[in-house]
Protein backbone atom coordinates (compact mmCIF):
# COMPACT_ATOMS: atom_id res chain seq x y z
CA UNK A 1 -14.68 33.40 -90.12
CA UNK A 2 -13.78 37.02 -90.30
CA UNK A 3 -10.27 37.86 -92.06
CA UNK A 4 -8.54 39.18 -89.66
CA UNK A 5 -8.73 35.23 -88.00
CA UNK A 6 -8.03 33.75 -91.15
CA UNK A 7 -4.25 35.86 -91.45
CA UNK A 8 -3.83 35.01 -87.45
CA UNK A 9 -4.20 31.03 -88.13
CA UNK A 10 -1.99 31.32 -91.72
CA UNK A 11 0.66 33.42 -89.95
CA UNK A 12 0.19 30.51 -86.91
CA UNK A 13 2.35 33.34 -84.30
CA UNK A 14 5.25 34.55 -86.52
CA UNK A 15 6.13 30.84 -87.54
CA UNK A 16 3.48 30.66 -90.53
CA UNK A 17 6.55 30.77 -93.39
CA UNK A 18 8.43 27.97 -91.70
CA UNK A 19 5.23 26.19 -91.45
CA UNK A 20 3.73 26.66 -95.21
CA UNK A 21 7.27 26.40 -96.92
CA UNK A 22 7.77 22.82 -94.86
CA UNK A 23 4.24 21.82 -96.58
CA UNK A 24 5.07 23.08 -100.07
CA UNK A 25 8.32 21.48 -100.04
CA UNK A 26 6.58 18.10 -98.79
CA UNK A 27 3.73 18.42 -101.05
CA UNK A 28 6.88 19.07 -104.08
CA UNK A 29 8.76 16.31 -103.04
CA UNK A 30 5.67 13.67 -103.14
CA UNK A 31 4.72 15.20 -106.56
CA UNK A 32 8.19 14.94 -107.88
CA UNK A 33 9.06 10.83 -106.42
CA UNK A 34 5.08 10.35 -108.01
CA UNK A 35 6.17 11.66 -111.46
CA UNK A 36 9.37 9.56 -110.76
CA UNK A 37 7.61 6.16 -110.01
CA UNK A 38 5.42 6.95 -113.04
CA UNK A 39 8.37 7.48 -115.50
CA UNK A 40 10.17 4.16 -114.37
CA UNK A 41 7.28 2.20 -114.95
CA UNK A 42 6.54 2.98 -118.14
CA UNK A 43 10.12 2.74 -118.94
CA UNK A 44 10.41 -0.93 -117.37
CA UNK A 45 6.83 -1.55 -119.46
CA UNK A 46 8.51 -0.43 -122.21
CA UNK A 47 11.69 -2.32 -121.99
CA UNK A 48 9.62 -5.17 -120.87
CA UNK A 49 7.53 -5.22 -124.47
CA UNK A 50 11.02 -4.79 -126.33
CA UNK A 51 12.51 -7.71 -124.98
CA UNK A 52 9.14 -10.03 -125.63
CA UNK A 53 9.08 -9.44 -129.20
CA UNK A 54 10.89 -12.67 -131.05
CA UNK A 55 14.41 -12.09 -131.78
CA UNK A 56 16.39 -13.36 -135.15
CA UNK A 57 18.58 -16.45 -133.81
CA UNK A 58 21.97 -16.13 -132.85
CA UNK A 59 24.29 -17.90 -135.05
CA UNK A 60 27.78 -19.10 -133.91
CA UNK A 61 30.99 -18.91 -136.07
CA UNK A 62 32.29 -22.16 -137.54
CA UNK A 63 35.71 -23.50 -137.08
CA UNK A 64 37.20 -24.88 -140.14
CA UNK A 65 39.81 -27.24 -139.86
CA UNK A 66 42.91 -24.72 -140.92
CA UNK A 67 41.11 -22.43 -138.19
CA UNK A 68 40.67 -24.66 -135.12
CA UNK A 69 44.69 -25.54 -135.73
């Protein structure tokens, strides 16, 4: 393939900019929900690990009798 075929397909009859920015904007908008996805899970991972290590018990006040009347 010569280059004077390879500008004719890229420019694809005036409309090649419409065409190419539509891809790039695709291909950014994958790459960016991707990288998204990715920083959720390892946030929910991490949250996830937080919440299974043991936690000190949760002691309740107690009433005395001068406070319960």
């Amino acid at each position: 393939m010569n280059t004077p075929d390879l500008l004719s397909w890229l420019a694809m009859g005036g409309y090649g900019l419409y065409v190419w920015g539509s891809v790039g904007m695709c291909a950014a908008a994958l790459a960016a929900e991707l990288l998204s996805l990715r920083a959720q899970r390892r946030a929910l991972i991490a949250q996830l690990a937080a919440e299974e290590a043991p936690a000190a018990p949760v002691r309740q006040p107690v009433l005395t009798r001068q406070e319960a009347a």
